[in-house]
C-alpha atoms as a PDB file:
ATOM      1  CA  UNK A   1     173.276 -36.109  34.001  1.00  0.00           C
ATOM      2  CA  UNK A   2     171.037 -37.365  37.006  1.00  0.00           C
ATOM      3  CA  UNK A   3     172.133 -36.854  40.563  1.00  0.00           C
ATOM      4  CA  UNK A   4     172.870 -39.493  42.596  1.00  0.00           C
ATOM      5  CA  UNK A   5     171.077 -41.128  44.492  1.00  0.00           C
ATOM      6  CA  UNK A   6     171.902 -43.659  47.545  1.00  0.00           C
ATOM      7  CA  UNK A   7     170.079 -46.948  47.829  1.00  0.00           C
ATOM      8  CA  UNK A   8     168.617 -47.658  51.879  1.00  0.00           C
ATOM      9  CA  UNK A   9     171.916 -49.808  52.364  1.00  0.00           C
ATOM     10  CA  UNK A  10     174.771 -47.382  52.175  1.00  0.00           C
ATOM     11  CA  UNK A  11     175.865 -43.449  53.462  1.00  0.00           C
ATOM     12  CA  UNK A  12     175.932 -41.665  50.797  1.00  0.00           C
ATOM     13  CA  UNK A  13     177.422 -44.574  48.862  1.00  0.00           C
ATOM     14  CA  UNK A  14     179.618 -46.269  51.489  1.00  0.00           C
ATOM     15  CA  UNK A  15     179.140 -48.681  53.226  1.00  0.00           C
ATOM     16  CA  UNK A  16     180.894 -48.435  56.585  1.00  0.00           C
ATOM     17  CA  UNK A  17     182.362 -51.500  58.114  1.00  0.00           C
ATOM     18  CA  UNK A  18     184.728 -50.579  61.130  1.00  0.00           C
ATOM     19  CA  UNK A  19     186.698 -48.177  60.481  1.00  0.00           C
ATOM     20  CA  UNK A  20     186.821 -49.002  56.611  1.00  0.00           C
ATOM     21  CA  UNK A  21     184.652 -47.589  54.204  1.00  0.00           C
ATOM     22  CA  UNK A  22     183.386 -49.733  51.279  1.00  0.00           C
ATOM     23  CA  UNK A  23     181.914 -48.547  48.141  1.00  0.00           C
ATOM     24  CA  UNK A  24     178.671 -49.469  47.837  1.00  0.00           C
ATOM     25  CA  UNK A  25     177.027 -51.426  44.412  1.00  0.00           C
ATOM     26  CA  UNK A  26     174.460 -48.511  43.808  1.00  0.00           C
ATOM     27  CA  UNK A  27     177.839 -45.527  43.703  1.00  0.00           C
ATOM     28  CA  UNK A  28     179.494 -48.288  41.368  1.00  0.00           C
ATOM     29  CA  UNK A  29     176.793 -48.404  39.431  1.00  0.00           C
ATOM     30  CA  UNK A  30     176.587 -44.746  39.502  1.00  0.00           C
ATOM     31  CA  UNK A  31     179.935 -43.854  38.568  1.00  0.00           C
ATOM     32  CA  UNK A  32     179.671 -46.529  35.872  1.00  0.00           C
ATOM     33  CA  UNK A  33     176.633 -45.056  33.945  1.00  0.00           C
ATOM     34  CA  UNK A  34     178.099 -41.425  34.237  1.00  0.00           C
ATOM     35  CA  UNK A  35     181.271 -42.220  32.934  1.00  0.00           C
ATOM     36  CA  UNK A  36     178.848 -43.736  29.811  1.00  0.00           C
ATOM     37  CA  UNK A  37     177.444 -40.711  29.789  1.00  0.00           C
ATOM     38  CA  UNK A  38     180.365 -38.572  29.856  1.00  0.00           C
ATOM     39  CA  UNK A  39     181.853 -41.234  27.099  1.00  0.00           C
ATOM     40  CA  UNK A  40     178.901 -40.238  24.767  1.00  0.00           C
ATOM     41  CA  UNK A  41     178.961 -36.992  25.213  1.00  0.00           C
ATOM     42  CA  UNK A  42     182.394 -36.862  24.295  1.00  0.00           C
ATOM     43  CA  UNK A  43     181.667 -38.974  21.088  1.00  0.00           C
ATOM     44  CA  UNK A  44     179.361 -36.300  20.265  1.00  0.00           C
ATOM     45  CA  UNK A  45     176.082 -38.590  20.686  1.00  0.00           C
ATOM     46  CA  UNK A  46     173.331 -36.211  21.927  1.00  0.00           C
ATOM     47  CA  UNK A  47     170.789 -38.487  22.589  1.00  0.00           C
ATOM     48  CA  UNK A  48     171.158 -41.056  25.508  1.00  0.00           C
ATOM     49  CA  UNK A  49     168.004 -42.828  25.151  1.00  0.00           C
ATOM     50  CA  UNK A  50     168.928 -43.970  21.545  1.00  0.00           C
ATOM     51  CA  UNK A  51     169.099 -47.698  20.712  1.00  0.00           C
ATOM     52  CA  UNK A  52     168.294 -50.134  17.566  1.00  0.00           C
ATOM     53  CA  UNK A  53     165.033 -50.397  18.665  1.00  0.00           C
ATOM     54  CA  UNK A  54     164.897 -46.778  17.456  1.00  0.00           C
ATOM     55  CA  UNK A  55     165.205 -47.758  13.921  1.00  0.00           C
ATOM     56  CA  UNK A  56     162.294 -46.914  11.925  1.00  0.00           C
ATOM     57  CA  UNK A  57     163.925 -47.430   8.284  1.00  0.00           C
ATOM     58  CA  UNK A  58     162.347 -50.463   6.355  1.00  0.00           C
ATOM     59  CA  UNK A  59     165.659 -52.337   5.938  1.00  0.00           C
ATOM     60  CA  UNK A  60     166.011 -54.422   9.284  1.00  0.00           C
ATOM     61  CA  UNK A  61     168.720 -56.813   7.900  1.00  0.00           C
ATOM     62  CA  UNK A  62     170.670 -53.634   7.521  1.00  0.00           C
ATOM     63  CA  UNK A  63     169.871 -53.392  11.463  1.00  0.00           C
ATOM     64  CA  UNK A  64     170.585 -56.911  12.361  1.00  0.00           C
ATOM     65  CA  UNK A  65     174.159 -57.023  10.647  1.00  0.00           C
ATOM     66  CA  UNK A  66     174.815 -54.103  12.887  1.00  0.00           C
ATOM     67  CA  UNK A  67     173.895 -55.356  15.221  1.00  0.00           C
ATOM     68  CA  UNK A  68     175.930 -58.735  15.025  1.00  0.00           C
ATOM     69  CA  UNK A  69     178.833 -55.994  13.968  1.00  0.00           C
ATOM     70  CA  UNK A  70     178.642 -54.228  17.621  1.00  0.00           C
ATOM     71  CA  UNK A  71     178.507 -57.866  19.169  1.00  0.00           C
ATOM     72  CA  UNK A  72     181.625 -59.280  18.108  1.00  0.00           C
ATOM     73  CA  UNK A  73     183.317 -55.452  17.663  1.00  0.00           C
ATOM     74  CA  UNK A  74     186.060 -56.041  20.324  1.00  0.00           C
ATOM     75  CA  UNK A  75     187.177 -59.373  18.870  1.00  0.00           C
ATOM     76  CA  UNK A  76     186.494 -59.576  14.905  1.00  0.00           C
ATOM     77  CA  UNK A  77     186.625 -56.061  13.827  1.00  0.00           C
ATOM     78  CA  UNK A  78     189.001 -54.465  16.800  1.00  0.00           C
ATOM     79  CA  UNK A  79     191.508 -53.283  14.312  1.00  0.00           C
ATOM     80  CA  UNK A  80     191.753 -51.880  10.673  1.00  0.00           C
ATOM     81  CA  UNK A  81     188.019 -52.438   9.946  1.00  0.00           C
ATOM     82  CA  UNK A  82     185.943 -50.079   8.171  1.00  0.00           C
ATOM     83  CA  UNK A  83     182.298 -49.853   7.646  1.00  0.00           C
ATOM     84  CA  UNK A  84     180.071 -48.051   5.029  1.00  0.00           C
ATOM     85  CA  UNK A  85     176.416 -46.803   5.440  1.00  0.00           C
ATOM     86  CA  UNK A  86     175.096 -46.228   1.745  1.00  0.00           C
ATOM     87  CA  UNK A  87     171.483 -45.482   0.895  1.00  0.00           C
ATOM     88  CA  UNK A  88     169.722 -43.000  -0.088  1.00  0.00           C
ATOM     89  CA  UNK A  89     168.549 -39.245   2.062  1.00  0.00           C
ATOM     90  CA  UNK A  90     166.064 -40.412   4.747  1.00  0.00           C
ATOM     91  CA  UNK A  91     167.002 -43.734   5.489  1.00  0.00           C
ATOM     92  CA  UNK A  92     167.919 -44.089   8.905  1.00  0.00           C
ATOM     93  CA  UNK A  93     171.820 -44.268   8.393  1.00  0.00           C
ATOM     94  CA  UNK A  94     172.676 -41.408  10.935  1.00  0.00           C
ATOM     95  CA  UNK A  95     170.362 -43.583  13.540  1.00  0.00           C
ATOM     96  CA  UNK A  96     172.036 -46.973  12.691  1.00  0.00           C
ATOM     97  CA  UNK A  97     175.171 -45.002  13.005  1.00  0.00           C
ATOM     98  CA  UNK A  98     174.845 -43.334  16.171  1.00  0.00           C
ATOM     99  CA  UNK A  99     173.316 -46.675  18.108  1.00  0.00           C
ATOM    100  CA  UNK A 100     176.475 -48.856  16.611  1.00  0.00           C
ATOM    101  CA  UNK A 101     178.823 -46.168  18.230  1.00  0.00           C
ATOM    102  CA  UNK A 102     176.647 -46.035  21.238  1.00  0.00           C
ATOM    103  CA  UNK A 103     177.133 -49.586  21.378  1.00  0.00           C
ATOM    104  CA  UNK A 104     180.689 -49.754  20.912  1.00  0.00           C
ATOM    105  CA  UNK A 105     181.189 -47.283  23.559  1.00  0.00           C
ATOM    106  CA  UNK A 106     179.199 -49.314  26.125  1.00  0.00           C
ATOM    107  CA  UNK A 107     181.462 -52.053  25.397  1.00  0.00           C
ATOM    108  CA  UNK A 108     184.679 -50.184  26.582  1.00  0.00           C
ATOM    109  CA  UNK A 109     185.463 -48.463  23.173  1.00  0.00           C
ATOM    110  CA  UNK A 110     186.259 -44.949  22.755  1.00  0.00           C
ATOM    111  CA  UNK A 111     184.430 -43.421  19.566  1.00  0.00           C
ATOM    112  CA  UNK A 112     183.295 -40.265  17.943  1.00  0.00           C
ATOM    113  CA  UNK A 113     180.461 -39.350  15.375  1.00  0.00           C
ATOM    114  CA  UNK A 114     182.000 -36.176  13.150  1.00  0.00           C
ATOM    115  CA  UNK A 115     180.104 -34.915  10.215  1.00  0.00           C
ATOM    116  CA  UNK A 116     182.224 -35.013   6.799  1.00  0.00           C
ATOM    117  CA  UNK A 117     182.578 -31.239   6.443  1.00  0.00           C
ATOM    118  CA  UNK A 118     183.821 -30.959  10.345  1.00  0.00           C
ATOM    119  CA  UNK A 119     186.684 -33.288   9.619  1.00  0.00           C
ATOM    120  CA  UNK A 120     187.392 -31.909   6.543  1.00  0.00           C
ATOM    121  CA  UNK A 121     187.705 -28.148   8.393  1.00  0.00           C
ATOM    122  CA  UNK A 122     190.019 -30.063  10.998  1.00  0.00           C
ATOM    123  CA  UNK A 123     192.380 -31.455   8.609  1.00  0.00           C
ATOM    124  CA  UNK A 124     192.671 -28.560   6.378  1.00  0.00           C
ATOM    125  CA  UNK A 125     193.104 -26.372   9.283  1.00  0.00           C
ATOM    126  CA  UNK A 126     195.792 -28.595  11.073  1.00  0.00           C
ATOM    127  CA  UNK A 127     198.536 -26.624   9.532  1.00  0.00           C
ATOM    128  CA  UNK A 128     197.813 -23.708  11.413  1.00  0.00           C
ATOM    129  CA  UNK A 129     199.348 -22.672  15.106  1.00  0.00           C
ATOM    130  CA  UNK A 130     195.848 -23.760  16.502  1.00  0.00           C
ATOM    131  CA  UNK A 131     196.411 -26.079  19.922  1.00  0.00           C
ATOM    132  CA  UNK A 132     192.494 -26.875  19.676  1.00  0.00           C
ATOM    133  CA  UNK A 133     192.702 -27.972  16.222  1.00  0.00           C
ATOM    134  CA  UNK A 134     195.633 -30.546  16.575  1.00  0.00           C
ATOM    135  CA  UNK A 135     194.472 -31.610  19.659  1.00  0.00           C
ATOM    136  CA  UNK A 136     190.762 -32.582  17.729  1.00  0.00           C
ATOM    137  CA  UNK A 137     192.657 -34.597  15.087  1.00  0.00           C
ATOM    138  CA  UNK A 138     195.063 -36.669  17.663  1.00  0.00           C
ATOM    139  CA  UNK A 139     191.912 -37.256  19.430  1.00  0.00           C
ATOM    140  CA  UNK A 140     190.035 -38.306  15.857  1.00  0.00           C
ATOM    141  CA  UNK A 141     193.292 -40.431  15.096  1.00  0.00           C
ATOM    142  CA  UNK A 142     193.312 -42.350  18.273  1.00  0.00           C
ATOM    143  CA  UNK A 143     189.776 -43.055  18.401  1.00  0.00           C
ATOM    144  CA  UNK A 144     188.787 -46.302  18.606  1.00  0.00           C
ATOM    145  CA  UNK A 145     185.542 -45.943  16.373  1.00  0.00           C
ATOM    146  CA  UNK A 146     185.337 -42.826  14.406  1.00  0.00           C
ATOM    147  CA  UNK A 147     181.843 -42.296  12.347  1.00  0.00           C
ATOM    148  CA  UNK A 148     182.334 -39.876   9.712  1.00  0.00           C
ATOM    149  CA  UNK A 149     178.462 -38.916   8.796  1.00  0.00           C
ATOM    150  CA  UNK A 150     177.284 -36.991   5.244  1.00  0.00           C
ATOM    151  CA  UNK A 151     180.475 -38.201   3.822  1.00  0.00           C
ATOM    152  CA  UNK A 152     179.500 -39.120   0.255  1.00  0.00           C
ATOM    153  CA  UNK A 153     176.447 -36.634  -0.192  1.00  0.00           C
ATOM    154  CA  UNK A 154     178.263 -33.905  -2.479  1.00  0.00           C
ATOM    155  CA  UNK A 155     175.854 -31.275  -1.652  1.00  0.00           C
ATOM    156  CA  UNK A 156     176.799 -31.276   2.058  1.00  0.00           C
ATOM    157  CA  UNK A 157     180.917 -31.556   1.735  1.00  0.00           C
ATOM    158  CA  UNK A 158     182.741 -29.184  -0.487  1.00  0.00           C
ATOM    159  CA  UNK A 159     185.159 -31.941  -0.728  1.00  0.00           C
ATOM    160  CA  UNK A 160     183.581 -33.080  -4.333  1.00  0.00           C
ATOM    161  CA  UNK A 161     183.486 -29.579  -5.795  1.00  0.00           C
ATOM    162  CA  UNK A 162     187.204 -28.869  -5.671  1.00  0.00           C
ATOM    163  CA  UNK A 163     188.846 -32.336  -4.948  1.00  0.00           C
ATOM    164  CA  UNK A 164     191.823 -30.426  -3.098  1.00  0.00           C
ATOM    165  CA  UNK A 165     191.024 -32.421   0.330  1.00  0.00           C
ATOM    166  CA  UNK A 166     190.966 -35.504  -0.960  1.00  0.00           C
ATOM    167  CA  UNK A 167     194.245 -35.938  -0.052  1.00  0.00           C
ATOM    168  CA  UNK A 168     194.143 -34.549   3.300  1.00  0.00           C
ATOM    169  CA  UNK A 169     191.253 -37.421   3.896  1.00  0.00           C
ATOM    170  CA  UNK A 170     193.522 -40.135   1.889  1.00  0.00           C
ATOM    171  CA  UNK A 171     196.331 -39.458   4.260  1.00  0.00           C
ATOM    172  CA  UNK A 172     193.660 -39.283   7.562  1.00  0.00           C
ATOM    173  CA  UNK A 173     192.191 -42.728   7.056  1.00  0.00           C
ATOM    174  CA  UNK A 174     195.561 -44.471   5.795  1.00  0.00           C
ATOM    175  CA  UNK A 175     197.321 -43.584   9.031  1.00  0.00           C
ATOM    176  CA  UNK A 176     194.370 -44.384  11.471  1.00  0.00           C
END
């Protein structure tokens, strides 16, 4: 996170009128962009500086529908919406992930990104007396974008090998 720094117009980002002190637009702006940061961090983005124009993968209408998807997001798809990312290993689908959750976030949205195996150690670990663990899956529940990354390639979630989560994830996603 970057310190803050005052613009030539304020104190220390107040403005001083009287004997009333006014937040100055450069502190606003401040505050504004760390609690974005904070936001991402939280969502388990690592990389600030990522954005469409990122997107190196060959299929850009893939990138423009995502685009129109993070532009009407608070409207059109606020509740009960879900969206899948299929294509094959190299692709670009983690990057066309993380920028659409990026996105949502900088439009007010709370989100996470959660790899398919994490969430499937969360939910089959909920039973136990762990305060960390529940409090991870009320935060996953409540969430208003959750990204759930890897979660159809069978060599990276044991999920497929056994089939006893399936109904952990059933019940997860049915009473989101």
């Amino acid at each position: 996170m970057t310190k803050f720094q005052p613009c030539s117009k304020c104190d220390n980002g107040y403005i001083f009128q009287n004997d009333i002190a006014i937040r100055c637009g450069c502190l606003k702006k401040y505050q504004q962009e760390l609690k974005f940061e904070i936001s991402l961090m939280k969502a388990g983005i690592e990389s600030f500086n990522l954005d469409f124009s990122k997107y190196k993968g060959k299929n850009t209408l893939s990138k423009d529908r995502l685009i129109q998807y993070c532009e009407h997001i608070n409207d059109k798809y606020s509740t009960n919406s879900h969206l899948y990312l299929v294509g094959r290993n190299g692709t670009q689908k983690t990057t066309l992930a993380k920028c659409l959750l990026k996105e949502c976030i900088y439009q007010g949205k709370t989100g996470k990104f959660i790899l398919m195996s994490d969430l499937v150690d969360i939910l089959t670990d909920v039973y136990s007396d762990n305060p960390t663990r529940n409090s991870e899956l009320d935060f996953l529940r409540t969430v208003d974008v959750l990204v759930i990354d890897d979660a159809f390639d069978k060599n990276k979630v044991t999920l497929y090998k056994s089939g006893y989560q399936l109904s952990f994830i059933d019940r997860f996603i049915r009473n989101r």
